[in-house]
Protein backbone atom coordinates (compact mmCIF):
# COMPACT_ATOMS: atom_id res chain seq x y z
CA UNK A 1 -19.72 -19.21 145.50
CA UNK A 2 -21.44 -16.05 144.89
CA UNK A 3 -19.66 -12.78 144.68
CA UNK A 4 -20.69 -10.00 147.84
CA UNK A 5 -20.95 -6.35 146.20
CA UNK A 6 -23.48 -6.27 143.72
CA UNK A 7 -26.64 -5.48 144.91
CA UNK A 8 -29.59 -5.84 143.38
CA UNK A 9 -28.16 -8.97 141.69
CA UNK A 10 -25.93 -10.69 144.48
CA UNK A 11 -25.87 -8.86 148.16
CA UNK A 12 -23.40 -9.16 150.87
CA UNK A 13 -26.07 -10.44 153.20
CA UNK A 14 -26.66 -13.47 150.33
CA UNK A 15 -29.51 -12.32 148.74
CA UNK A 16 -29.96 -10.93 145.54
CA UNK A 17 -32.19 -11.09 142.36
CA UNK A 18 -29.41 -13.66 140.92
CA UNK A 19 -28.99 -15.58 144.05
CA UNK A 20 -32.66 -16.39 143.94
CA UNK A 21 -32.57 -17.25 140.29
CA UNK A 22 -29.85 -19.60 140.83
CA UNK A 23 -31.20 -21.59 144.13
CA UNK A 24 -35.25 -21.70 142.01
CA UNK A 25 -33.64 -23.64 139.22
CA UNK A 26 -31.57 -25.85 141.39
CA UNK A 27 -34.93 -26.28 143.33
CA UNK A 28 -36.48 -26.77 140.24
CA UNK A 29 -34.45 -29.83 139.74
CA UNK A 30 -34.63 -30.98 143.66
CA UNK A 31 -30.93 -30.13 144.02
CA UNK A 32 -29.93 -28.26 147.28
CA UNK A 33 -27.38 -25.61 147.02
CA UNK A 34 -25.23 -23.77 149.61
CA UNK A 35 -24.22 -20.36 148.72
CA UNK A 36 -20.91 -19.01 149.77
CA UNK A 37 -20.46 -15.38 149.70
CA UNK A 38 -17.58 -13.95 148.93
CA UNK A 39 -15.46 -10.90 146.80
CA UNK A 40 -15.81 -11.50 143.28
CA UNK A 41 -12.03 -12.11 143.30
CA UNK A 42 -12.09 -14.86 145.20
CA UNK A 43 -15.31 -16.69 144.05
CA UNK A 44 -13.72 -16.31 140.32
CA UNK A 45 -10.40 -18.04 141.68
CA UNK A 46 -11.86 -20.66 143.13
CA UNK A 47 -14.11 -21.75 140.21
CA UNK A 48 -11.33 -21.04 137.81
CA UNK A 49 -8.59 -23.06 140.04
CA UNK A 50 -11.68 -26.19 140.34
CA UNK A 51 -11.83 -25.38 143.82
CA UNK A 52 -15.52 -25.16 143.28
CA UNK A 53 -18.00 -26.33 140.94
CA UNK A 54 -19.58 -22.79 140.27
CA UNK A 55 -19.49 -19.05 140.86
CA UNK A 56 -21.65 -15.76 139.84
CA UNK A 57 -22.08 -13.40 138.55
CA UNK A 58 -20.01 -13.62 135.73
CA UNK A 59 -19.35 -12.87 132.18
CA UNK A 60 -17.11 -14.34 129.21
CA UNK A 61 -13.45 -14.00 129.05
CA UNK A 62 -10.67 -15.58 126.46
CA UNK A 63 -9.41 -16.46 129.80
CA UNK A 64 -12.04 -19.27 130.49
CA UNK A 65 -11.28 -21.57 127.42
CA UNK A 66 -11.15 -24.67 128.69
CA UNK A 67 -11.56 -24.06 132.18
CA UNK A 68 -15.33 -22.22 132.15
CA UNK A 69 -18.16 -22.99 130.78
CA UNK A 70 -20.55 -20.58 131.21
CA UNK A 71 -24.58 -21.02 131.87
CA UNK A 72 -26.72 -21.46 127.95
CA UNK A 73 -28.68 -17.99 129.27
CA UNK A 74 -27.56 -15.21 131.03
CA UNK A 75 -29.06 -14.20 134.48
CA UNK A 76 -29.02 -10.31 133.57
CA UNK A 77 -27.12 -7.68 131.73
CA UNK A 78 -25.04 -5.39 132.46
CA UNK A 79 -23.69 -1.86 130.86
CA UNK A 80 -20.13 -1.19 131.37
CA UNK A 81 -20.33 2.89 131.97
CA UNK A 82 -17.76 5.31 132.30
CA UNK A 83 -18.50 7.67 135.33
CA UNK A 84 -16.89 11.21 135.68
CA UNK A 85 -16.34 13.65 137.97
CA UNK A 86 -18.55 16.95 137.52
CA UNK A 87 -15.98 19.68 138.33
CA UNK A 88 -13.50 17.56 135.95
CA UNK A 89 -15.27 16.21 132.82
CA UNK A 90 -13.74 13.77 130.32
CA UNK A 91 -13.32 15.22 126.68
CA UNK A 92 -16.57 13.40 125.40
CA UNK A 93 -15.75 10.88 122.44
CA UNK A 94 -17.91 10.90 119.27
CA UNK A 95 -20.06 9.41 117.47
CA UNK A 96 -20.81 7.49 120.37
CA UNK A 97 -17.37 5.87 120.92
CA UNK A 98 -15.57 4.20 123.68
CA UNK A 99 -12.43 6.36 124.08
CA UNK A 100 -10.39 8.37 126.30
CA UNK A 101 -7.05 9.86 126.05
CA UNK A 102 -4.07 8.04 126.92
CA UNK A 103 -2.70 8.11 130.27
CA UNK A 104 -6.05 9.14 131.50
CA UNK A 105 -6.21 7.06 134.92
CA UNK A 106 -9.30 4.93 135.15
CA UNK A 107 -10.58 2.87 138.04
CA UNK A 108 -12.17 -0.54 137.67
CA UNK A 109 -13.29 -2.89 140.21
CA UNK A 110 -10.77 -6.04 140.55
CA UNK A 111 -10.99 -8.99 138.39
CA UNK A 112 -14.17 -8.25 137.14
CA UNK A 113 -15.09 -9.36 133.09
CA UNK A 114 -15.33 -6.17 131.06
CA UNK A 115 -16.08 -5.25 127.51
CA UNK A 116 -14.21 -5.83 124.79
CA UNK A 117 -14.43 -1.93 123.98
CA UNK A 118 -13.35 -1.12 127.85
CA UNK A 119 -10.25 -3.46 127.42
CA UNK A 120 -9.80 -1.50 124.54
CA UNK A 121 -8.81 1.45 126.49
CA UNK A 122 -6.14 0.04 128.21
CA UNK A 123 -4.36 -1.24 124.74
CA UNK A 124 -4.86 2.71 123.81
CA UNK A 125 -2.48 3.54 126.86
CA UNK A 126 -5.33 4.00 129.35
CA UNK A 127 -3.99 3.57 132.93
CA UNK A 128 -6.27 0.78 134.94
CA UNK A 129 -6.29 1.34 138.73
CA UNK A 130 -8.00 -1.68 141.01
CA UNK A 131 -10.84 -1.19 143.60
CA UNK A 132 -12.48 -3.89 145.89
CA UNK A 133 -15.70 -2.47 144.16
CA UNK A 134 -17.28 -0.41 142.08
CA UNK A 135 -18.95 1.57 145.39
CA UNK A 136 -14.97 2.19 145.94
CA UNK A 137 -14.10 3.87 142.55
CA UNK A 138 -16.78 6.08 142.89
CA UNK A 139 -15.82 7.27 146.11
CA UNK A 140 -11.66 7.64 144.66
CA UNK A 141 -12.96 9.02 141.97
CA UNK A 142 -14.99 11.80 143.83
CA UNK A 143 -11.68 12.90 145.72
CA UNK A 144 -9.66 13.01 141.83
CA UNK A 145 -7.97 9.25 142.74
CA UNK A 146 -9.18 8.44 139.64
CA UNK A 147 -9.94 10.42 136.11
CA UNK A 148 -12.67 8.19 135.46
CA UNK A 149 -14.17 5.15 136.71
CA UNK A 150 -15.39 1.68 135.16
CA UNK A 151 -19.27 1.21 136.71
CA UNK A 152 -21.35 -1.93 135.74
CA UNK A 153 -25.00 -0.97 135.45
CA UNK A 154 -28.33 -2.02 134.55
CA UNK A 155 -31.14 -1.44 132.97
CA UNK A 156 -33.54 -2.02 135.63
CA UNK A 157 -32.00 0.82 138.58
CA UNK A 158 -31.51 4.77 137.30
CA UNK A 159 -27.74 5.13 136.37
CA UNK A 160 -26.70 6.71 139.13
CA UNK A 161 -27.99 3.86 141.62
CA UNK A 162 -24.30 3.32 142.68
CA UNK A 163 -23.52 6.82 142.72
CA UNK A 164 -26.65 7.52 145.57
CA UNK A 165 -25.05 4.14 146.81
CA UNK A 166 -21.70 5.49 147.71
CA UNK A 167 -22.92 9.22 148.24
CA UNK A 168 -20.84 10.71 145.84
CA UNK A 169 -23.90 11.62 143.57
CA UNK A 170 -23.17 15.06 144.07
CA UNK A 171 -20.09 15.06 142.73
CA UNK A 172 -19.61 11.84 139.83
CA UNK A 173 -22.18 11.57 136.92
CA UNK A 174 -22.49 9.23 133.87
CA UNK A 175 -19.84 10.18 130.73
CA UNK A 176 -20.72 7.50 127.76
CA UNK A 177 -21.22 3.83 127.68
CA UNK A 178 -18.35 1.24 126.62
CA UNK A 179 -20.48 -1.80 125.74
CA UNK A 180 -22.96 -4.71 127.16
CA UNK A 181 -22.35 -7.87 129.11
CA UNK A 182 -24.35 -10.74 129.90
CA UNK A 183 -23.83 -12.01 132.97
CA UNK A 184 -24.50 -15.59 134.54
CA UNK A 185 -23.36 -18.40 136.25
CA UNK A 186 -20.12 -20.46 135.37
CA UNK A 187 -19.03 -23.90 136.18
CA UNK A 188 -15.89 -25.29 136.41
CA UNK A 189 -14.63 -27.94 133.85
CA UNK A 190 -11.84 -28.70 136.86
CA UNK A 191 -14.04 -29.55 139.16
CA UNK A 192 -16.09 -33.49 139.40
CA UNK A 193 -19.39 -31.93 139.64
CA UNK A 194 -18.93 -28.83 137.42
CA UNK A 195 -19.90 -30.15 134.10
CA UNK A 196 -23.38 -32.13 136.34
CA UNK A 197 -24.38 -29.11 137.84
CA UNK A 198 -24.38 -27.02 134.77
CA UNK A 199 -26.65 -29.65 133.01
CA UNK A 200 -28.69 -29.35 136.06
CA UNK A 201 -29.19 -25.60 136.51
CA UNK A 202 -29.37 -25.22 132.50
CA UNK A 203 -32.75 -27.32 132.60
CA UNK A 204 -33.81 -25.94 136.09
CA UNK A 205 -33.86 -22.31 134.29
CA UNK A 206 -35.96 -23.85 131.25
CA UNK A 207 -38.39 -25.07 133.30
CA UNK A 208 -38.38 -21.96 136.11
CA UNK A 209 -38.46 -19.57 133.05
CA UNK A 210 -41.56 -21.88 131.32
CA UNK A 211 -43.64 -22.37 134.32
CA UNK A 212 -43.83 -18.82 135.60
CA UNK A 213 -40.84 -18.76 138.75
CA UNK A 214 -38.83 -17.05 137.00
CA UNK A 215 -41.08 -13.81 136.27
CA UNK A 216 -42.58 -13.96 139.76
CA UNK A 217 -39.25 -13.59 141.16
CA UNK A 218 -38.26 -10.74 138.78
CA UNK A 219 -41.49 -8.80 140.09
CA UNK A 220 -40.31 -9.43 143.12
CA UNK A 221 -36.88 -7.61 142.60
CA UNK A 222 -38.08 -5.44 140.02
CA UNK A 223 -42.07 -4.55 140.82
C-alpha cells in the first residue's frame, strides 16, 4: 500500500517520485508489485496489523519495535515545519528552537511519524488537532481552526509548495523548523512475505542506485 496525499513523493492518482522508486527496485529484482493507494492511515494499519507486507512513505516510530522494519535507505527526507498564519504570528522561539506556548492549538495530519522535537510539543502542553492531510491544516489554519500547523516538506519544492497547493498562500507562511525525517518503505514482520520482500527491495535499490535508475528517475521528478 502506498499512502494518497503526498505529492511529489506518492500521488492520489498512484504516481509519485517514491512510487517509481519502489516499483524500479522491485523491477530490478524481476518482482512485480501492485500498488494500492490509500490514506496514510490506513496503509500504516494495515502493514502494522500484517495485513500487508509493506506500506510508504514512512518514517521511524518506538511504535514499530517488533512489528516494522523499515527499508536500510531512505527514499527522501522530509522537514517537519511549523506554518503560521500571517495576520496571527507565533511568538518566534530562539536560538533556533522547536517551541511554542502551551495550549497553543496545532494541527497535524493523522497518524503521520513526526519528529522527536514536534512530539515534544505536545509533552510541553501543546494541543494536537487531526487533519486527513496536511493540504487540510493549511486550509483550518487559514480560517484560525488552528494556531499553527504541522507541514512535512522538502528540500526539493519552495516551502510554500503546499501552501500554493491548498491556496491559502496568501494568508499561512513558514514559522521555524522542528526537525528532519527520513522517510521510506516499511515491511511488516507480521506478515509471510514481509521480511522476503524487504531483502528484495533492499538489493533492488543497491543495484537501481549503482547502475544509474535511480538518478534518471530523480531527474525525472526533480529536472
Amino acid at each position: 500500500m502506498v499512502e494518497d496525499a503526498a505529492a511529489p513523493w506518492s500521488k492520489s492518482d498512484g504516481t509519485g517520485y517514491a512510487n517509481d522508486v519502489v516499483r524500479a527496485a522491485f523491477k530490478e529484482m524481476a518482482v512485480e508489485i501492485q500498488l494500492k493507494v490509500v490514506p496514510y492511515s490506513r496503509c500504516k494499519y494495515m502493514v502494522l496489523t500484517g495485513q500487508v507486507a509493506a506500506c510508504f512513505n514512512m518514517s521511524w516510530q518506538p511504535e514499530f519495535e517488533g512489528k516494522i522494519k523499515l527499508a536500510a535507505r531512505p527514499i527522501f527526507k522530509v522537514s517537519n515545519d511549523i506554518f503560521e498564519p500571517i495576520k496571527a504570528p507565533l511568538p518566534l522561539p530562539l536560538d533556533g528552537k522547536c517551541v511554542l506556548p502551551a495550549g497553543t492549538i496545532v494541527g497535524i495530519t493523522r497518524d503521520y511519524e513526526y519528529s522527536a522535537q514536534v512530539m515534544a510539543l505536545q509533552a510541553s502542553g501543546v494541543v494536537f488537532e487531526n487533519s486527513l492531510s496536511d493540504l487540510t491544516s493549511l486550509q483550518k489554519l487559514a480560517v484560525r481552526r488552528f494556531q499553527a500547523a504541522v507541514i512535512m516538506s522538502n528540500d526539493l519544492e519552495v516551502r510554500n509548495q503546499k501552501a500554493k497547493q491548498s491556496g491559502t498562500e496568501d494568508t499561512v507562511r513558514f514559522a521555524f523548523n522542528c526537525g528532519v525525517e527520513n522517510s521510506t518503505i516499511g515491511f511488516s514482520l507480521m506478515h509471510p512475505d514481509g521480511l522476503r520482500a524487504l531483502e528484495i527491495y533492499d538489493e533492488g535499490y543497491r543495484r537501481v542506485e549503482a547502475n544509474g535508475v535511480l538518478e534518471e528517475i530523480h531527474k525525472r521528478w526533480f529536472p
